[in-house]
N, C-alpha and C. Protein backbone atom coordinates (compact mmCIF):
# COMPACT_ATOMS: atom_id res chain seq x y z
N UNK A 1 124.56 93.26 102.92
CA UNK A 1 125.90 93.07 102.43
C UNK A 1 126.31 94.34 101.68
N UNK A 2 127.41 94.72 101.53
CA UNK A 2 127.95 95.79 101.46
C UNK A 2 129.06 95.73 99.93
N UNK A 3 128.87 96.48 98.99
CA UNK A 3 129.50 96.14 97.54
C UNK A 3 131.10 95.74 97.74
N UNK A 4 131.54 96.46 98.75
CA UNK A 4 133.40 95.69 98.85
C UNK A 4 133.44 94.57 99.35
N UNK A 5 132.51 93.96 100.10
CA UNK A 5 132.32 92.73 100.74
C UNK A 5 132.11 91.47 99.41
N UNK A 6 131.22 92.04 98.50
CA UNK A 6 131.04 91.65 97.18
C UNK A 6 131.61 91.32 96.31
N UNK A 7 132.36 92.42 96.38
CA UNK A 7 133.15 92.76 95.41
C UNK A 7 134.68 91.73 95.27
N UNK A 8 135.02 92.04 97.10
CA UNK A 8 135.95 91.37 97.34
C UNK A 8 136.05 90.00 97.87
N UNK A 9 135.32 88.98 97.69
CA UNK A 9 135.32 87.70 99.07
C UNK A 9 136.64 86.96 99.18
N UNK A 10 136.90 87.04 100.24
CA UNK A 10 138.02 86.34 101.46
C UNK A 10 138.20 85.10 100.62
N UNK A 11 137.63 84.50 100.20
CA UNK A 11 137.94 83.03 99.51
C UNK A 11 136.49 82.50 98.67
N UNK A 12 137.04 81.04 98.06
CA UNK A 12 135.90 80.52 97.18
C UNK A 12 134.64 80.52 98.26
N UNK A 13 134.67 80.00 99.34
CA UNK A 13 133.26 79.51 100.16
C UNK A 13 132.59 81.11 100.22
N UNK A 14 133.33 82.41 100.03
CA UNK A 14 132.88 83.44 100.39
C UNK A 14 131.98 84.36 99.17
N UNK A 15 132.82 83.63 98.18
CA UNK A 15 132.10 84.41 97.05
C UNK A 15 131.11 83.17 96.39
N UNK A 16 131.00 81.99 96.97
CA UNK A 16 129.20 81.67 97.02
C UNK A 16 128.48 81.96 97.60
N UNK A 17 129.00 82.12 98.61
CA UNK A 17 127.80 82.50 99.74
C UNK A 17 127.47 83.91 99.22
N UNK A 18 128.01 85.11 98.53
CA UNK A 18 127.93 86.43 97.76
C UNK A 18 126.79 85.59 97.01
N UNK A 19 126.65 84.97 95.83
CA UNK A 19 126.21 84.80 94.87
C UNK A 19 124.92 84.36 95.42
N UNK A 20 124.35 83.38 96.56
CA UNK A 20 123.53 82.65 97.32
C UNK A 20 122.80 83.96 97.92
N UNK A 21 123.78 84.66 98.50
CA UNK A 21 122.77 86.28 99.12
C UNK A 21 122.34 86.71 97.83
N UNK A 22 122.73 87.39 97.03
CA UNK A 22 122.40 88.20 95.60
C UNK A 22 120.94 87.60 95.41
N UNK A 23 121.03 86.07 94.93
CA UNK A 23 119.71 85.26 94.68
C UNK A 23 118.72 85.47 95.42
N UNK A 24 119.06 85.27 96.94
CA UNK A 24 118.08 85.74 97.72
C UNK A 24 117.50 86.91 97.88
N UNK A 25 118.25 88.17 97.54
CA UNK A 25 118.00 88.84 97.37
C UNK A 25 116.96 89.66 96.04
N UNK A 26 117.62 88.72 95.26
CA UNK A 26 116.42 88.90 94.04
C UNK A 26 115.00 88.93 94.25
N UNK A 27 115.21 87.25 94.75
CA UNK A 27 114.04 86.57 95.13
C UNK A 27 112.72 87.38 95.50
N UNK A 28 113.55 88.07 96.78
CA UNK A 28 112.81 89.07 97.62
C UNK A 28 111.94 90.55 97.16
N UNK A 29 112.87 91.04 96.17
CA UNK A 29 112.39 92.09 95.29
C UNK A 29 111.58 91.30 94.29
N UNK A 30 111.63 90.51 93.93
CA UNK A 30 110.58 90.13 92.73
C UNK A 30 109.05 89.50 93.36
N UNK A 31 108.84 88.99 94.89
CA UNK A 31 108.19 88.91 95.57
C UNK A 31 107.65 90.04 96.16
N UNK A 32 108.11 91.04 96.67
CA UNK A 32 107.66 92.21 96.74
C UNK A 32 107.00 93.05 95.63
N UNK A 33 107.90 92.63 94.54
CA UNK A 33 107.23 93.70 93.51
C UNK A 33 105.83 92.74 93.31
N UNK A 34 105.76 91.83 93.11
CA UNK A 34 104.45 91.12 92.59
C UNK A 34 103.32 91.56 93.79
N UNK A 35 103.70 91.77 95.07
CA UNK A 35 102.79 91.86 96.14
C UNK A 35 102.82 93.62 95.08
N UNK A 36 103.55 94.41 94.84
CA UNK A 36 103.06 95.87 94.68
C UNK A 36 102.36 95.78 93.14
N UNK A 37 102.50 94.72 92.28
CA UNK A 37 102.01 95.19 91.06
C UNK A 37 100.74 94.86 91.63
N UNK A 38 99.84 94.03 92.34
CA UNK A 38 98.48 93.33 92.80
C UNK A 38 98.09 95.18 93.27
N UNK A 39 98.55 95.89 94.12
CA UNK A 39 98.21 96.59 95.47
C UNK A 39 98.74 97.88 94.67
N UNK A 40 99.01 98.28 93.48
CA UNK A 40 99.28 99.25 92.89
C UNK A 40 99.90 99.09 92.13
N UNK A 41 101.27 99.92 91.93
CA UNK A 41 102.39 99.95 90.44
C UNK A 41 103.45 99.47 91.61
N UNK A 42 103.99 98.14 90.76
CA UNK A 42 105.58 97.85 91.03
C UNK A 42 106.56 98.85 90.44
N UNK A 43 107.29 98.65 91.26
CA UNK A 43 108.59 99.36 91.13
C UNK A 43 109.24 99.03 89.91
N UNK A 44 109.24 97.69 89.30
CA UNK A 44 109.60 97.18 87.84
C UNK A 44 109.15 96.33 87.25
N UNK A 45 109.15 96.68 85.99
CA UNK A 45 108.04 95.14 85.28
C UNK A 45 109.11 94.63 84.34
N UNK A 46 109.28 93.89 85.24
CA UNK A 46 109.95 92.38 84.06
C UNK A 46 109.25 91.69 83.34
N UNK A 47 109.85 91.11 81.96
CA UNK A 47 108.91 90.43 81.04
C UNK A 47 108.15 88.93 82.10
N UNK A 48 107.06 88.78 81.76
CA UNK A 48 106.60 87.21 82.87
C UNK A 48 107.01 86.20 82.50
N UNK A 49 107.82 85.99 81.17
CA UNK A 49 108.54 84.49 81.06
C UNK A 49 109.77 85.12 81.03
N UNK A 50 110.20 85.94 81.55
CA UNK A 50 112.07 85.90 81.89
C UNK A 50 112.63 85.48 83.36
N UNK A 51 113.46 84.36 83.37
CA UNK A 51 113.99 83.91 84.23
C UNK A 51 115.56 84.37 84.15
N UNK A 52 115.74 85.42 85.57
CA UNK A 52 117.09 85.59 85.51
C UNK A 52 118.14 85.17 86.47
N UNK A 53 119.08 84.73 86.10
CA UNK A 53 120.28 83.75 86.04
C UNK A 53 120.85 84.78 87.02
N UNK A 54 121.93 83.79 88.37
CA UNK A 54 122.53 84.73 89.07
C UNK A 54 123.72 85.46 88.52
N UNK A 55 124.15 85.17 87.52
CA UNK A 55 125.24 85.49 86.21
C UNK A 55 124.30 87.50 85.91
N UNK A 56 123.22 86.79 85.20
CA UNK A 56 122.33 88.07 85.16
C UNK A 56 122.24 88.92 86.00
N UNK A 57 121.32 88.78 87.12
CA UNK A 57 121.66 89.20 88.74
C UNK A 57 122.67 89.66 88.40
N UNK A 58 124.28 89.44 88.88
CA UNK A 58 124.89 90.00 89.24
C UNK A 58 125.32 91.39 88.20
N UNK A 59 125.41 90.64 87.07
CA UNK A 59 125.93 91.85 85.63
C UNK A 59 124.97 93.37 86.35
N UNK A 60 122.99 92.91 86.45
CA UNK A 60 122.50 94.34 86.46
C UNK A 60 122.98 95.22 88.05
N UNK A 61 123.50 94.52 88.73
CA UNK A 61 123.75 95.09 90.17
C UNK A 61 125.18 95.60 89.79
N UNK A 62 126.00 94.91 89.26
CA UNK A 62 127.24 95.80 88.79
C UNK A 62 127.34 96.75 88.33
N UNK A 63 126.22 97.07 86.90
CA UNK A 63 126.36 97.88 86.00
C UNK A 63 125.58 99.00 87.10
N UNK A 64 124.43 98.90 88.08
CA UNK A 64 124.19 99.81 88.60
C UNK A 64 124.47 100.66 89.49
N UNK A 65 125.65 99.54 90.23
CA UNK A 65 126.74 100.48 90.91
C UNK A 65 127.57 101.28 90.18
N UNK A 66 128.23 100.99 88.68
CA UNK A 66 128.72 101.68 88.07
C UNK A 66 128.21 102.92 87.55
N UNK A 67 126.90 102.98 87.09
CA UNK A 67 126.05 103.93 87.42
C UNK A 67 126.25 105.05 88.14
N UNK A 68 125.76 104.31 89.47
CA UNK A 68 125.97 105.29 90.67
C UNK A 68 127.12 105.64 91.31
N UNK A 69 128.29 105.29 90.41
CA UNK A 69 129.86 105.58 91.21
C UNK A 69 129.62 105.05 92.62
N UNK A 70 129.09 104.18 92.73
CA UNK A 70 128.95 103.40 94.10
C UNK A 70 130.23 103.46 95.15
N UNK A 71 130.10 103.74 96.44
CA UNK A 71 131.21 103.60 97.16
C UNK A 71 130.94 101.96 97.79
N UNK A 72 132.44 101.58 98.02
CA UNK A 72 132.14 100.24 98.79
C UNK A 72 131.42 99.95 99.82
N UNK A 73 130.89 101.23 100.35
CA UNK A 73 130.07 101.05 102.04
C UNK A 73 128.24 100.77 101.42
N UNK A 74 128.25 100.73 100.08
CA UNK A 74 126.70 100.61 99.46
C UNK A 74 126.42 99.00 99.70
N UNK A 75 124.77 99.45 99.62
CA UNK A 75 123.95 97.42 100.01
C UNK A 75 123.85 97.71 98.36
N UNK A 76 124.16 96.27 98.42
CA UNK A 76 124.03 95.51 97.35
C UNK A 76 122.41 95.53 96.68
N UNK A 77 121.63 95.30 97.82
CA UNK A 77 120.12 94.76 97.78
C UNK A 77 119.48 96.50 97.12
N UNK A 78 120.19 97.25 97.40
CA UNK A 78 119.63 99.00 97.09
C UNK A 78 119.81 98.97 95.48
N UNK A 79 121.83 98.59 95.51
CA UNK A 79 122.26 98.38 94.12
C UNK A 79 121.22 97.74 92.77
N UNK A 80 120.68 96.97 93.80
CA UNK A 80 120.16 95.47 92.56
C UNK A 80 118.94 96.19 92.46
N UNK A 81 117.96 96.95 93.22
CA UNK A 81 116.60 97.20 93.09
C UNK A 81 116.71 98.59 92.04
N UNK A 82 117.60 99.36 92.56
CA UNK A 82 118.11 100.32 91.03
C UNK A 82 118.56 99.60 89.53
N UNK A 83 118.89 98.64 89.83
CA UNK A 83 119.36 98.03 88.69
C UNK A 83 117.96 97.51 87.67
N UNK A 84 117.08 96.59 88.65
CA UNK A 84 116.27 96.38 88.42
C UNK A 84 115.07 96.79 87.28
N UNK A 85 115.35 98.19 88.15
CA UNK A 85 114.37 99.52 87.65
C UNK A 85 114.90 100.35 86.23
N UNK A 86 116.04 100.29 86.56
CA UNK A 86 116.65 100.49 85.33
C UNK A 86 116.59 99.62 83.98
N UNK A 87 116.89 98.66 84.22
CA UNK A 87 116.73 97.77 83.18
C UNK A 87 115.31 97.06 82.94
N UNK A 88 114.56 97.47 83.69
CA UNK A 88 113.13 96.99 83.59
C UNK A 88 111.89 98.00 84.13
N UNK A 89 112.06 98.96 83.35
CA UNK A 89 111.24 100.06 83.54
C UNK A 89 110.09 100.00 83.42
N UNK A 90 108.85 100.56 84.19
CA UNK A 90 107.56 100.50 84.35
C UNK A 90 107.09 101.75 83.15
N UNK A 91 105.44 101.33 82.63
CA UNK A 91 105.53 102.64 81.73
C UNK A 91 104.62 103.50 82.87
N UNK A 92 105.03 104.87 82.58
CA UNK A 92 104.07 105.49 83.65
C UNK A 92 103.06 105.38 83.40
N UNK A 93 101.37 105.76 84.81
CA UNK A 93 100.57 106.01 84.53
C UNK A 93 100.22 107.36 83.71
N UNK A 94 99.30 106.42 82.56
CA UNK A 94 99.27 108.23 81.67
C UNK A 94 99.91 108.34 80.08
N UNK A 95 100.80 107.41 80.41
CA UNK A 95 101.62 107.76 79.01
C UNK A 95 101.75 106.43 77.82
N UNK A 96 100.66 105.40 78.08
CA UNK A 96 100.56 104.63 77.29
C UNK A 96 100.75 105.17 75.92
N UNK A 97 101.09 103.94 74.98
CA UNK A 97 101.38 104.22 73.49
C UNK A 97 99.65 104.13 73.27
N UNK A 98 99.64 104.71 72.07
CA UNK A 98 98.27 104.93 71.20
C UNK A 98 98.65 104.23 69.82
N UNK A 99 98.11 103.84 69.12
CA UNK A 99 98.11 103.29 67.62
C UNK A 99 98.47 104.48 66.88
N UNK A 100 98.31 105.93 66.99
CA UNK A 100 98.88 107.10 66.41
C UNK A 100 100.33 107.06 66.63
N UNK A 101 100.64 106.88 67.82
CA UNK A 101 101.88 107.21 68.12
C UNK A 101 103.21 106.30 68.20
């Protein structure tokens, strides 16, 4: 799905079915990332008791198109996994905190 498609839906049945993809779309990245945190470093670490709301969802995919001056021809699913990352940043390997620091 494509951010003007999103952005804009044709009617009410259109902008659930937006909100129903988004979810699914979550879904999918947070299933993936758990298969990459097992098999290496995920792409983002979310806290393990935060459950986010498609309200949520949508705010971090917005703010990350805004970000990226997004044109309307952008996936949503790209949008949301930047968003993701952004707002739920991994610490690198290497740069853990120390009790000094």
């Amino acid at each position: 799905m494509r951010l003007d498609s999103y952005r804009n839906p044709a009617n009410e049945s259109f902008r659930i079915f937006n909100h129903m993809y988004l979810d699914g779309v979550k879904g999918g990245l947070m299933a993936y990332n758990a298969w990459l945190r097992r098999h290496g470093q995920p792409s983002f670490c979310m806290p393990g008791n935060l459950a986010l709301s498609t309200e949520q969802t949508e705010e971090i995919m917005l703010k990350s198109a805004d970000k990226r001056s997004a044109k309307g021809d952008a996936l949503v699913a790209l949008l949301l996994l930047w968003g993701m990352q952004d707002t739920y940043p991994c610490e690198k390997p290497g740069t853990e905190k120390t009790d000094s620091q």
